[in-house]
Structure formats: C-alpha cells, structure tokens
N, C-alpha and C. Protein backbone atom coordinates (compact mmCIF):
# COMPACT_ATOMS: atom_id res chain seq x y z
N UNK A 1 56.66 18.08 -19.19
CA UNK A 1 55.24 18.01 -18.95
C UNK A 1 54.88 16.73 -18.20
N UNK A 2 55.19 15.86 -19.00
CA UNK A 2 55.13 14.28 -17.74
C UNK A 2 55.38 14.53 -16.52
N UNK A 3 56.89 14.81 -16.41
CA UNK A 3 57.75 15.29 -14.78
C UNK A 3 55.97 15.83 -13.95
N UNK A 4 55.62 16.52 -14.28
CA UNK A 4 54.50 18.03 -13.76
C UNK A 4 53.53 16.98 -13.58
N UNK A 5 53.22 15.91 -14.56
CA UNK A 5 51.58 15.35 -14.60
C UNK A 5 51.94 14.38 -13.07
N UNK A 6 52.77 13.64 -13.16
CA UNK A 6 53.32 12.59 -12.45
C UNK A 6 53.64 13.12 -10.97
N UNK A 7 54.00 14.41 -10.93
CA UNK A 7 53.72 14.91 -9.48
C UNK A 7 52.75 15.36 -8.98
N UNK A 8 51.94 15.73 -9.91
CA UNK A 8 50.30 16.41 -9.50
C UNK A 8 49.62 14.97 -8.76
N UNK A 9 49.80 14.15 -9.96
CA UNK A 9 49.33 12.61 -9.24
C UNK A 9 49.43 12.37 -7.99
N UNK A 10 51.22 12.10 -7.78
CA UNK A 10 51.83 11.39 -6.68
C UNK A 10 51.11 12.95 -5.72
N UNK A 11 50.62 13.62 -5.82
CA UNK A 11 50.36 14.58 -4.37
C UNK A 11 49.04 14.67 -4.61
N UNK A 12 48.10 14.20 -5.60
CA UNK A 12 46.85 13.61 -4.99
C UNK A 12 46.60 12.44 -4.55
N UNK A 13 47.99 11.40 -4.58
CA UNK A 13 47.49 9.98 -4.13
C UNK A 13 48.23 10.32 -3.16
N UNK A 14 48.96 10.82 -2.71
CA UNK A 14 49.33 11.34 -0.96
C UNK A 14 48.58 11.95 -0.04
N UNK A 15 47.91 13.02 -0.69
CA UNK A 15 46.87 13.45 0.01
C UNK A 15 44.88 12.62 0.44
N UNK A 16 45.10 11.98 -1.06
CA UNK A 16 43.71 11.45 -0.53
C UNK A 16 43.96 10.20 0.06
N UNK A 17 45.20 9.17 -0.08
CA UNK A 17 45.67 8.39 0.53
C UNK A 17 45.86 8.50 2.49
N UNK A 18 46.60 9.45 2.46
CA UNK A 18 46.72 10.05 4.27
C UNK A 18 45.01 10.25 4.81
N UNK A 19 44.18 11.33 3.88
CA UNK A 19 43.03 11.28 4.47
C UNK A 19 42.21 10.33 4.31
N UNK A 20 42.34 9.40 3.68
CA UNK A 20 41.46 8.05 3.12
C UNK A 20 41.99 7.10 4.71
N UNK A 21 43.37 7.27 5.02
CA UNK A 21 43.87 6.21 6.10
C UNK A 21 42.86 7.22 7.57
N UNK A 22 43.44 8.27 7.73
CA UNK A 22 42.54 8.43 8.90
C UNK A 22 41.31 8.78 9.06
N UNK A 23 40.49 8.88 7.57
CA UNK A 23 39.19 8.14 7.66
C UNK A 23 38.57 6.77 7.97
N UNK A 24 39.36 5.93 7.95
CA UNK A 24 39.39 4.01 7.83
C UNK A 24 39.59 4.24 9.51
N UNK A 25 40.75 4.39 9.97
CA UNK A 25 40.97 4.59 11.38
C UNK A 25 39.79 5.48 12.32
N UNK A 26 39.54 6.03 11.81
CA UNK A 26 38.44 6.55 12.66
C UNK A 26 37.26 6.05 12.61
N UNK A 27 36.77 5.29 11.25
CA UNK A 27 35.80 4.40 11.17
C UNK A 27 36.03 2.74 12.24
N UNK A 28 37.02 2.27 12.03
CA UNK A 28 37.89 1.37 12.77
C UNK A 28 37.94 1.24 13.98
N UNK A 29 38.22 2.18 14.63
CA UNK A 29 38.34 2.18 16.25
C UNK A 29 37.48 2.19 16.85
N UNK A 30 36.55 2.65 17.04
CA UNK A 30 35.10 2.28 17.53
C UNK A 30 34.70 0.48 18.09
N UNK A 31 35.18 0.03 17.17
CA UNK A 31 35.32 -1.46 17.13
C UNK A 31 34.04 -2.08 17.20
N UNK A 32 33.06 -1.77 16.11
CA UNK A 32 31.88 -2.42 15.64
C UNK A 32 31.50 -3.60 15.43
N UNK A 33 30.45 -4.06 15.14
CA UNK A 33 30.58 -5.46 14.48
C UNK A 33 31.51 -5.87 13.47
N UNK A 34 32.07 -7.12 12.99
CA UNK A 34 32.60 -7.82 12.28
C UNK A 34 32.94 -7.31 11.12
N UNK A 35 31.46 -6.98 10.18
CA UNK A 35 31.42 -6.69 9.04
C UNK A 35 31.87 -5.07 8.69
N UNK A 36 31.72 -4.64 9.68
CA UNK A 36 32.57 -2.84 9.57
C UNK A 36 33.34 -2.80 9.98
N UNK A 37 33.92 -3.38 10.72
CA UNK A 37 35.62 -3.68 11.00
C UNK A 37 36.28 -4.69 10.05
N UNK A 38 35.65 -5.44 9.37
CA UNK A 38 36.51 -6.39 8.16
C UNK A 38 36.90 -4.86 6.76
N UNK A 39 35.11 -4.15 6.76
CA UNK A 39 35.29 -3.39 5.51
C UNK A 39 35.97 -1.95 5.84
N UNK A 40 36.38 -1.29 7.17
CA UNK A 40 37.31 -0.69 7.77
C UNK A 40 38.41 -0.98 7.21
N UNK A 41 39.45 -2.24 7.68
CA UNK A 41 40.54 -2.81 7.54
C UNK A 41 40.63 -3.08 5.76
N UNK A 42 39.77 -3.62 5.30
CA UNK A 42 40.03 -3.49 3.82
C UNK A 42 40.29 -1.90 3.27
N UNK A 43 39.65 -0.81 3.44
CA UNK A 43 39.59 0.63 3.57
C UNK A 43 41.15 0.94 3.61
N UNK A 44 41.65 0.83 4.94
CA UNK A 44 42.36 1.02 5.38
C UNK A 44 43.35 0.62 4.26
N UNK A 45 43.70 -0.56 4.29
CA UNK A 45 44.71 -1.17 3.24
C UNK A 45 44.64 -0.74 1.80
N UNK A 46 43.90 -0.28 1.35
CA UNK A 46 43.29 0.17 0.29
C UNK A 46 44.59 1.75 -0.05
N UNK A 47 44.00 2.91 1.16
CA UNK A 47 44.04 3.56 1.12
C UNK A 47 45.74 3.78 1.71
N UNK A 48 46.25 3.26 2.14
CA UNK A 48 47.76 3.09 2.88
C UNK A 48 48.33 2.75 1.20
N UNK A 49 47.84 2.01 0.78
CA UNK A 49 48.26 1.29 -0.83
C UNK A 49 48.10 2.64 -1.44
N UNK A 50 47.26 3.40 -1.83
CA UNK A 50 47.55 4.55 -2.06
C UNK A 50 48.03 5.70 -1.64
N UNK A 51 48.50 5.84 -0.36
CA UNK A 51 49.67 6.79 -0.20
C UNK A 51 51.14 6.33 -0.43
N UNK A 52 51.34 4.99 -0.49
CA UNK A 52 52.52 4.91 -0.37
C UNK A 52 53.23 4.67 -1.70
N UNK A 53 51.57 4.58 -2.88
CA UNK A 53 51.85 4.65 -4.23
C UNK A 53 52.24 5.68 -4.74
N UNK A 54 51.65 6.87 -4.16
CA UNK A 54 52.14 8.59 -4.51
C UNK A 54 53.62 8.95 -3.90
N UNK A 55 53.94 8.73 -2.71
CA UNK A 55 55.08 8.99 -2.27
C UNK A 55 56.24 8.10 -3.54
N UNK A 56 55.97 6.87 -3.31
CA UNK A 56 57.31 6.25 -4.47
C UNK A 56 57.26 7.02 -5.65
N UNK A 57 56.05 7.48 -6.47
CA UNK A 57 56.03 8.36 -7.51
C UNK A 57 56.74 9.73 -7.48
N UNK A 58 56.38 10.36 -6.24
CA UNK A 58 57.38 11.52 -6.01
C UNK A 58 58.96 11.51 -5.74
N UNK A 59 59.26 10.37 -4.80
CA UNK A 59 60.83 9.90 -4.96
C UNK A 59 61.22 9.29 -6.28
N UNK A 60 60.46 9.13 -7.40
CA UNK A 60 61.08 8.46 -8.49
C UNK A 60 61.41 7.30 -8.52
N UNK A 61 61.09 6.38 -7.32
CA UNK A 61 60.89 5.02 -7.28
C UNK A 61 60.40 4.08 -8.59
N UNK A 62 61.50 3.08 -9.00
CA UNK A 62 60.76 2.45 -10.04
C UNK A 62 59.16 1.62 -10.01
N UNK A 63 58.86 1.25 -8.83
CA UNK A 63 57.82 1.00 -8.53
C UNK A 63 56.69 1.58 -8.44
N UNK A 64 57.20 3.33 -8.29
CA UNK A 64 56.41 4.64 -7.69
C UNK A 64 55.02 4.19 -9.43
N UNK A 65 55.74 4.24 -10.81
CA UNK A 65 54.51 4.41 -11.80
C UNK A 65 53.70 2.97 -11.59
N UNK A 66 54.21 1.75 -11.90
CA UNK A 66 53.50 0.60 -11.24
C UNK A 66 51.87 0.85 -10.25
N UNK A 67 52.47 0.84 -9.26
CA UNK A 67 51.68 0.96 -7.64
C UNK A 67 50.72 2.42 -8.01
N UNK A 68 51.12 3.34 -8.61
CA UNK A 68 50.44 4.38 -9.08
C UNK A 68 49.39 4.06 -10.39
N UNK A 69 49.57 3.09 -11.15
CA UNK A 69 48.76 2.52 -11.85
C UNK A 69 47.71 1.83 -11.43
N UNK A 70 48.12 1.01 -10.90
CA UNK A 70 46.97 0.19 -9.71
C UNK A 70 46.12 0.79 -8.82
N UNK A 71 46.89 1.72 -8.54
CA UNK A 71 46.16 2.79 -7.30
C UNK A 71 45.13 3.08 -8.01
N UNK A 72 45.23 3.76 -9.80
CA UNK A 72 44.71 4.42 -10.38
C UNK A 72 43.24 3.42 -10.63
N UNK A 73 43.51 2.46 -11.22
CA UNK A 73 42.66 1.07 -11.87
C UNK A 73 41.80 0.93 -11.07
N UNK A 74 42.16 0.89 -9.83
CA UNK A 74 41.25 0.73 -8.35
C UNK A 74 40.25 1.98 -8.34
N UNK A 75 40.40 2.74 -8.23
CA UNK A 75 39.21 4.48 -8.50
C UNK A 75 38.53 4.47 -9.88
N UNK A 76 38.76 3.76 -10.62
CA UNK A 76 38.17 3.42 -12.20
C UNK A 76 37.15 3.14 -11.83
N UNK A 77 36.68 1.95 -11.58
CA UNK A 77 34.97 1.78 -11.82
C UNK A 77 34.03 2.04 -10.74
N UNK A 78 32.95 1.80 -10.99
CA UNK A 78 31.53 2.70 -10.46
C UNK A 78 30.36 1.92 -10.56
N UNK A 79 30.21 0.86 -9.49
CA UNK A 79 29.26 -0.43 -9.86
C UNK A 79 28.39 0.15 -8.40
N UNK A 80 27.17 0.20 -8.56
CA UNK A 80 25.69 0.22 -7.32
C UNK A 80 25.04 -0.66 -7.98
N UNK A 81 24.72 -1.72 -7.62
CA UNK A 81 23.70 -2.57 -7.98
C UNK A 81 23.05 -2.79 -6.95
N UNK A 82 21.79 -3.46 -6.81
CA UNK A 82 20.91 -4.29 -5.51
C UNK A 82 21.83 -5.10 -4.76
N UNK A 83 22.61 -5.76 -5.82
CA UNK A 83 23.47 -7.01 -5.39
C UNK A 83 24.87 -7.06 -5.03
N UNK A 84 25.54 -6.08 -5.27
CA UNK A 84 27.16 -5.72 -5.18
C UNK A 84 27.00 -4.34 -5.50
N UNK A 85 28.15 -4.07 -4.40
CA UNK A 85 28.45 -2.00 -5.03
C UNK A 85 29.93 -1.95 -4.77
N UNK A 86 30.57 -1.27 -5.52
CA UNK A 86 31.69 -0.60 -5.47
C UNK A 86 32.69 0.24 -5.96
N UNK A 87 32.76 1.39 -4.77
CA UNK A 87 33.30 2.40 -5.68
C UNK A 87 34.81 3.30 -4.48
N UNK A 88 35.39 3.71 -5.28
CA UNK A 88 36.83 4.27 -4.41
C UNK A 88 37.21 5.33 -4.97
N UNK A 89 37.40 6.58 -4.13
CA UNK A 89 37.81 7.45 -4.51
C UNK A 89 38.77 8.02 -3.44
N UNK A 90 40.06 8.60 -3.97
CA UNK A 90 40.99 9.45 -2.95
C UNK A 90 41.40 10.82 -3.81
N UNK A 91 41.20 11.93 -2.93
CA UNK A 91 41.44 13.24 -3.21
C UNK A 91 39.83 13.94 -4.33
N UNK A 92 39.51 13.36 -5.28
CA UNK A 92 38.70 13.85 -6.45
C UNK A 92 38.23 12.79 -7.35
N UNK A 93 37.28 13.09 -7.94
CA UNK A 93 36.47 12.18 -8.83
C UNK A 93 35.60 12.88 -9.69
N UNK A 94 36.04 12.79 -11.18
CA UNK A 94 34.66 12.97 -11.89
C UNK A 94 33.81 11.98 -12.88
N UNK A 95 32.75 11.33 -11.93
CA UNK A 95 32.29 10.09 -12.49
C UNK A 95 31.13 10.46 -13.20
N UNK A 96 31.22 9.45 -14.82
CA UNK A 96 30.41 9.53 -15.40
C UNK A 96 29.58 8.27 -15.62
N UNK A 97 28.11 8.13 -15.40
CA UNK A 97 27.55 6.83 -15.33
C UNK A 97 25.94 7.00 -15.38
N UNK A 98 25.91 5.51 -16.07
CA UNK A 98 24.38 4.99 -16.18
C UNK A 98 23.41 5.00 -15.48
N UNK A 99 22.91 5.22 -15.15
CA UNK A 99 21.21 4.73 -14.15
C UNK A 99 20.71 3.59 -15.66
N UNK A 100 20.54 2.41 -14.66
CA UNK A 100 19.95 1.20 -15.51
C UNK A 100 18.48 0.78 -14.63
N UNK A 101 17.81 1.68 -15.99
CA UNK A 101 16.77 1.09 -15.11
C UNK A 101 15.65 1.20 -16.57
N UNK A 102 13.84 1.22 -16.63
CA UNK A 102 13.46 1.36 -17.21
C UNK A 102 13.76 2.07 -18.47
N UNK A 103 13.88 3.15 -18.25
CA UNK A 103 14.29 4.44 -19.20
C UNK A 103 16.07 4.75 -18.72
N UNK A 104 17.17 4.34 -19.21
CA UNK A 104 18.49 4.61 -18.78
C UNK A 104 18.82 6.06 -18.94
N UNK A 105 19.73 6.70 -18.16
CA UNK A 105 20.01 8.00 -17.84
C UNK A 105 21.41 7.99 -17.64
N UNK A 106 22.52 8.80 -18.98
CA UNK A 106 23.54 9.36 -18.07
C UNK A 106 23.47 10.36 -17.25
N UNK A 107 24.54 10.41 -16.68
CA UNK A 107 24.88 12.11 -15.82
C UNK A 107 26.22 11.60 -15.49
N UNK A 108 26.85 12.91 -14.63
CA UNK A 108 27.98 13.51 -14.15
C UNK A 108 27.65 13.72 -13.05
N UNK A 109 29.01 13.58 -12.22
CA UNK A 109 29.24 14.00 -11.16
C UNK A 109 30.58 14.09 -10.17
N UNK A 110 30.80 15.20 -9.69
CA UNK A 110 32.37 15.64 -9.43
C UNK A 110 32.79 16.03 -8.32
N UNK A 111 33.68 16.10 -7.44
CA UNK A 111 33.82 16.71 -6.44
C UNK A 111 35.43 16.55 -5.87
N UNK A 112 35.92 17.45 -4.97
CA UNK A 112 37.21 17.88 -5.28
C UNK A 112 37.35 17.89 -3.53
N UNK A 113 38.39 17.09 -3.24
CA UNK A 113 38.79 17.13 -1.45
C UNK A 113 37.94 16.42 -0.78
N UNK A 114 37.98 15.12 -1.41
CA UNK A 114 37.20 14.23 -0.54
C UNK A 114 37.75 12.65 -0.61
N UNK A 115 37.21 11.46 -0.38
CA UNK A 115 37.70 10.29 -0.49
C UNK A 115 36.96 9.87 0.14
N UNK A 116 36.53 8.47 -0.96
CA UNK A 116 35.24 7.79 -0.45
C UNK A 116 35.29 6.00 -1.04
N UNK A 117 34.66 5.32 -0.04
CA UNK A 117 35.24 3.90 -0.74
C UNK A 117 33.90 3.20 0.24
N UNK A 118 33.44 2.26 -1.23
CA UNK A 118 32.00 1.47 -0.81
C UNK A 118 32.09 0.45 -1.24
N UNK A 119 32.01 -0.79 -0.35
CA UNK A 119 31.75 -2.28 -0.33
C UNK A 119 30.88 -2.68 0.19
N UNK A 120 30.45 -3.31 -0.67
CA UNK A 120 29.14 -3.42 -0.01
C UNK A 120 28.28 -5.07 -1.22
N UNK A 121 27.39 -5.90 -0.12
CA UNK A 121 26.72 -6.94 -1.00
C UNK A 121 25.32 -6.57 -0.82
N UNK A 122 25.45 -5.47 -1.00
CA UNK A 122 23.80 -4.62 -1.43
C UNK A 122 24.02 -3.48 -1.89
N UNK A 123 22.83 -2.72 -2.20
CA UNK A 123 22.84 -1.55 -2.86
C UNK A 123 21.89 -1.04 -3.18
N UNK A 124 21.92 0.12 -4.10
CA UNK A 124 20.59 0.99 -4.33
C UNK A 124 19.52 -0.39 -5.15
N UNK A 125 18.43 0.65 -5.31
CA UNK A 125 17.58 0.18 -5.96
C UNK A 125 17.24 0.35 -7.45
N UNK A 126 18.07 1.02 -7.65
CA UNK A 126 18.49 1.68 -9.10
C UNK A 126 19.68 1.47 -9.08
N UNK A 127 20.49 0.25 -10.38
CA UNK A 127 21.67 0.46 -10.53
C UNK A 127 22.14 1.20 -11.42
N UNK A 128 23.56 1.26 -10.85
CA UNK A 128 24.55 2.66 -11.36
C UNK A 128 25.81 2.17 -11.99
N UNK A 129 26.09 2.16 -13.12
CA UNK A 129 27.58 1.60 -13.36
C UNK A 129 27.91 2.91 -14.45
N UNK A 130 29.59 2.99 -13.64
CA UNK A 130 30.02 4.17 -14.79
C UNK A 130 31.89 3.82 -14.35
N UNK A 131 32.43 4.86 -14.64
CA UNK A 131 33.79 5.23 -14.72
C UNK A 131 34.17 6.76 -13.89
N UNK A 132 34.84 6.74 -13.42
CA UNK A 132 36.24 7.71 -12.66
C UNK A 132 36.96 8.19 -13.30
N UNK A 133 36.52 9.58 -14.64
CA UNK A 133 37.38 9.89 -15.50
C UNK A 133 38.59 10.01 -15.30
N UNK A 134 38.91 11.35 -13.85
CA UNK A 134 39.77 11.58 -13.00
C UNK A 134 41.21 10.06 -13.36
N UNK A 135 40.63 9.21 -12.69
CA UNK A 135 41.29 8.11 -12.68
C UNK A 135 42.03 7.62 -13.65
N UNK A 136 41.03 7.31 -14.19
CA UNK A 136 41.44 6.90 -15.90
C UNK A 136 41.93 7.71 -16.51
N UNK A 137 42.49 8.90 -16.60
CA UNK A 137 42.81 9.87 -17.74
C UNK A 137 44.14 9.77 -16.37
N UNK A 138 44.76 9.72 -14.88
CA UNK A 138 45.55 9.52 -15.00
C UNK A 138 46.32 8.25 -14.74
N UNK A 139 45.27 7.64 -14.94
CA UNK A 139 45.80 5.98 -15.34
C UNK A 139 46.96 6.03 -16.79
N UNK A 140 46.16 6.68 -17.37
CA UNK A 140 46.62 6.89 -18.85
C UNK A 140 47.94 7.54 -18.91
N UNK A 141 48.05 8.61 -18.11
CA UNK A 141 48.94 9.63 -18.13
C UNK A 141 49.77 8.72 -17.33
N UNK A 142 49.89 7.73 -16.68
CA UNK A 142 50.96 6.80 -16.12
C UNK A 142 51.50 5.85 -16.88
N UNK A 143 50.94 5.81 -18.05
CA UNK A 143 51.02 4.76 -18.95
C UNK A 143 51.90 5.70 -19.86
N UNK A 144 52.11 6.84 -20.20
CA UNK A 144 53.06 7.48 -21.04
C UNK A 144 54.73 7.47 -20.48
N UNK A 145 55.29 6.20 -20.41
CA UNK A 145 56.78 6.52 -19.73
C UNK A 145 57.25 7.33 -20.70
C-alpha cells in the first residue's frame, strides 16, 4: 500500500512540477519588470524542486522521500493577508481556511489539474489563512517509511 501511495505522489509531483516549470517559463520570457521576473525565477525553482522531487521518489532514490517531504511542506500553508500572501500548489489542492475578518468564516475549496503559486507583499482585503489538506495528508503519508 505505501509502494502505491508513494507513486501516486511521485506522479503528481511530476506532473504538477513539469506544468508548474512551463508555467514559470512562460510567465518568464516575456521579460517584465524586475519584480515578475525575480517572482517568475523563484516559481520556477520552486517548481523544478518539485519535479525532480517526484522523479527521485519514483526511482527509489534515497533522497526521492526527503525532497518529497519538502516539496510537500511547501503546498501546506495558505496565508492572503493585506500584508504578505502565500500559497503553492502543483497538480491539486484541497484547501481548508479562515476568512479573518469581523464575523470569521470557514470554507473549502478544491480543484484537480492545476498549479498555482503566489508571492506576493500585498494582498486581499480580507485575510485568508488555512492548510493544503492534499499536501499534508501526503506529507504524512511520506512520513510512514
């Protein structure tokens, strides 16, 4: 059952990893101002870090659960504030989180074949902090050697 969990992983951090890189690259080349080409290139590295975390996982690389942990830790949290935001996702996400505001509000929210990553020293006007179940449950499941 591990063997099965640990490859499902390593071929969603391959897949949202590859499309996470030639999303960054296509954001990238254009060659914008400073600040979208610094948060491009961070993107980029980000997301290269996660394909090449899924591939070692699928070769059985001792490093492959490591780098697949991290990969994982990194898609964990879910911060929008006025003042800082950040959030990363490759392949799927089902995030669960706060609205902090007068009256606080959870909710959900999920989506499957996508990859998305926000840096940013601003943000909504309503902050948002939550978790990347997705992530964390196989953060966890990397943590069972």
């Amino acid at each position: 059952m591990r063997s099965i969990l640990f490859r499902v992983i390593g071929i969603f951090e391959i897949a949202g990893g590859l499309y996470g890189v030639a999303q960054m690259l296509h954001r990238l080349l254009p060659l914008g101002n400073t600040n979208d080409t610094i948060l491009a290139l961070i993107g980029l590295l980000l997301y290269a870090f996660i394909l090449i975390a899924g591939v070692l996982l699928l070769e059985g690389d001792g490093r492959g659960v490591s780098f697949s942990s991290w990969a994982q830790v990194l898609q964990i949290p879910l911060i929008a504030t006025p003042v800082f935001s950040y959030a990363l996702h490759a392949t799927a996400f089902i995030n669960v989180f706060a609205t902090v505001q007068s009256s606080p509000r959870l909710s959900i929210d999920w989506h499957f074949g996508s990859q998305g990553f926000v840096l940013a020293l601003a943000g909504p006007a309503v902050s948002r902090i939550g978790l990347n179940l997705l992530a964390l449950l196989s953060w966890l499941v990397l943590r069972l050697r």
